[in-house]
N, C-alpha and C. Protein backbone atom coordinates (compact mmCIF):
# COMPACT_ATOMS: atom_id res chain seq x y z
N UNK A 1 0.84 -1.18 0.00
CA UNK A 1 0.00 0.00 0.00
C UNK A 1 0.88 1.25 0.00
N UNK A 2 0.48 2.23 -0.76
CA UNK A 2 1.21 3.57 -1.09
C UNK A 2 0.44 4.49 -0.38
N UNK A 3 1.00 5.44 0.31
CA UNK A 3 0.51 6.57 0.72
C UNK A 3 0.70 7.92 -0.15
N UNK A 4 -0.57 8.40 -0.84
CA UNK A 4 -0.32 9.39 -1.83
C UNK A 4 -0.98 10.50 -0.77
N UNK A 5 -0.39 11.85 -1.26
CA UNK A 5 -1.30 12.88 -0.32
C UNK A 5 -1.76 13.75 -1.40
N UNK A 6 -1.31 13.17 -2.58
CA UNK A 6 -1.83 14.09 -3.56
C UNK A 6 -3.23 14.70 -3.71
N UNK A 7 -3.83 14.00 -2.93
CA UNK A 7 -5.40 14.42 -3.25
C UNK A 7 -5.79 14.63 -1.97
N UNK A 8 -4.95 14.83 -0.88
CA UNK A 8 -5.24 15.49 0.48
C UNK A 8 -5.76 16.79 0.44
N UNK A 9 -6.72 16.91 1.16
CA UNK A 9 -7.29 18.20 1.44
C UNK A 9 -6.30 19.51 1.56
N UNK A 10 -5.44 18.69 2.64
CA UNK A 10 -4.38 19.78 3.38
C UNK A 10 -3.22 20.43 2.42
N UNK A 11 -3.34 19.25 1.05
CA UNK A 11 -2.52 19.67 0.36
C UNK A 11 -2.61 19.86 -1.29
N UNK A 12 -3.70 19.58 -1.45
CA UNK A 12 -4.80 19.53 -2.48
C UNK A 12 -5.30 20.66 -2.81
N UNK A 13 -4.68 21.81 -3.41
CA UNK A 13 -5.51 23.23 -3.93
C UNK A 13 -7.07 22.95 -4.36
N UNK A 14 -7.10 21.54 -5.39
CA UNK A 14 -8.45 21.53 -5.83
C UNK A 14 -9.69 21.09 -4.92
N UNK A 15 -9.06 19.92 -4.08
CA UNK A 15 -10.26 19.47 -3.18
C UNK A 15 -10.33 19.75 -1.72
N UNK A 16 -9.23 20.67 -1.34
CA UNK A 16 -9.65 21.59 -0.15
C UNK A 16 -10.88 22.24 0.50
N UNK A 17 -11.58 22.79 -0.80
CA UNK A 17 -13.39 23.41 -0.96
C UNK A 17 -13.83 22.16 -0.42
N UNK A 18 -13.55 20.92 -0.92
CA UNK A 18 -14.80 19.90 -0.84
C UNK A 18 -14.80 19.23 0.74
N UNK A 19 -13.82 19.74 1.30
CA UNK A 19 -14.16 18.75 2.53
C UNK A 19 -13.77 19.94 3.88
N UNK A 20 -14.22 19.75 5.08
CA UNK A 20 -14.32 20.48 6.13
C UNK A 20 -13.16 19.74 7.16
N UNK A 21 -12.69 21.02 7.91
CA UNK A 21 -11.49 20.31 8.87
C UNK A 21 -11.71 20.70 10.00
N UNK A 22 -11.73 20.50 11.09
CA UNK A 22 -11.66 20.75 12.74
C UNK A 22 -10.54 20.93 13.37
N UNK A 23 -10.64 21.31 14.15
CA UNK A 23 -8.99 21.89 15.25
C UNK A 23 -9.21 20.75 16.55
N UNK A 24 -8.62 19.50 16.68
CA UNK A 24 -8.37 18.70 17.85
C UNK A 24 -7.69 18.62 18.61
N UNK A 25 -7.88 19.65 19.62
CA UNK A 25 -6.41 20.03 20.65
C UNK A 25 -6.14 18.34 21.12
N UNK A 26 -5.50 17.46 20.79
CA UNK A 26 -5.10 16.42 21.88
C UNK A 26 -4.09 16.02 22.46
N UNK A 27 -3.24 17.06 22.40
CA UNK A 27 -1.97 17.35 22.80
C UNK A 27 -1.73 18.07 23.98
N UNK A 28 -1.29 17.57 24.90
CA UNK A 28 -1.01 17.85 26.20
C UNK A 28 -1.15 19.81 26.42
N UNK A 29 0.28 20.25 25.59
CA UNK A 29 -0.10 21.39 25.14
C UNK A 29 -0.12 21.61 23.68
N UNK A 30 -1.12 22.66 23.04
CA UNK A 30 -1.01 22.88 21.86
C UNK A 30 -0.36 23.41 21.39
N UNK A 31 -0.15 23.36 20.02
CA UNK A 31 1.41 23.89 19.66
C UNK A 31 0.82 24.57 18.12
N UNK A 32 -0.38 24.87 18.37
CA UNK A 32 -1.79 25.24 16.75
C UNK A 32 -1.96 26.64 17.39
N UNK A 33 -1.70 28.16 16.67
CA UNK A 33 -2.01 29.48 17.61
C UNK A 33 -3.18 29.69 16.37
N UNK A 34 -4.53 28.96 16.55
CA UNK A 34 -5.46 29.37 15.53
C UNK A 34 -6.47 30.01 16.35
N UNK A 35 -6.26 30.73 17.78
CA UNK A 35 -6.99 31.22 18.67
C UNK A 35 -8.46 30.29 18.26
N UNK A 36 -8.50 28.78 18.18
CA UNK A 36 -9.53 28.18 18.30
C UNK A 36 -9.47 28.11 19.78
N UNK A 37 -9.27 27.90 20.59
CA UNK A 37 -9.32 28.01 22.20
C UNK A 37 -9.47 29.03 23.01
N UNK A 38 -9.02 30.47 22.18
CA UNK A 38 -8.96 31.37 22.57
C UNK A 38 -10.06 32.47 22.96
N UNK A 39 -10.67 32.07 24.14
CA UNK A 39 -11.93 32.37 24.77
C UNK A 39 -12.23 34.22 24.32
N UNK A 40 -11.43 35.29 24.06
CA UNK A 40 -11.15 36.23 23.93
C UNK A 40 -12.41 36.09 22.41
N UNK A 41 -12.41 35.67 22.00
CA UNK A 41 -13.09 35.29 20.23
C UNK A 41 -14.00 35.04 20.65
N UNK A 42 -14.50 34.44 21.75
CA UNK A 42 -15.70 33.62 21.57
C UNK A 42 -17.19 34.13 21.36
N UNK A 43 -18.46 33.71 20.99
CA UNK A 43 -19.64 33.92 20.72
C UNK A 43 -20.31 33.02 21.69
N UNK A 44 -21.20 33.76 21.74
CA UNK A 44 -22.27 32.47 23.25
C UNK A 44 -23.34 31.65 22.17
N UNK A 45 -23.23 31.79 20.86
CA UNK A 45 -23.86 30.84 20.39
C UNK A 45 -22.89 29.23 20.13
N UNK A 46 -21.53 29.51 20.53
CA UNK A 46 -20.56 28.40 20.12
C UNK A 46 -20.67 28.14 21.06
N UNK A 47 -19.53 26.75 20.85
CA UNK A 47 -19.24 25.99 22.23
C UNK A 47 -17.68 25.06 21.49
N UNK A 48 -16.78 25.93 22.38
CA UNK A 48 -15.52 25.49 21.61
C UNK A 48 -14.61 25.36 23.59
N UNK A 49 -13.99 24.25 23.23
CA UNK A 49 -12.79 24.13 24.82
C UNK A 49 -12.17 25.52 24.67
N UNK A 50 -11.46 25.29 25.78
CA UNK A 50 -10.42 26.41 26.25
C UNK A 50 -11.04 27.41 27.31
């Protein structure tokens, strides 16, 4: 079995649009500064950790 990433989202200009990605802090600490945790942003209609 071959691992192609050619058609990875993450790396895929064309099929990036087609698929949706999430932020999964599961790392002890995060090491992602996408102020997804960052309570400072937040809306009271979300519901995001941090």
């Amino acid at each position: 079995m071959t691992l192609s990433i050619e058609k990875h989202p993450c790396f895929n200009d064309a099929s990036r649009h087609s698929f949706g990605r999430i932020h999964l802090p599961v790392a002890p600490k995060c090491n992602i500064q996408c102020n997804y945790c960052n309570r400072k942003f937040d809306c009271l209609n979300e519901n995001r950790p941090g």
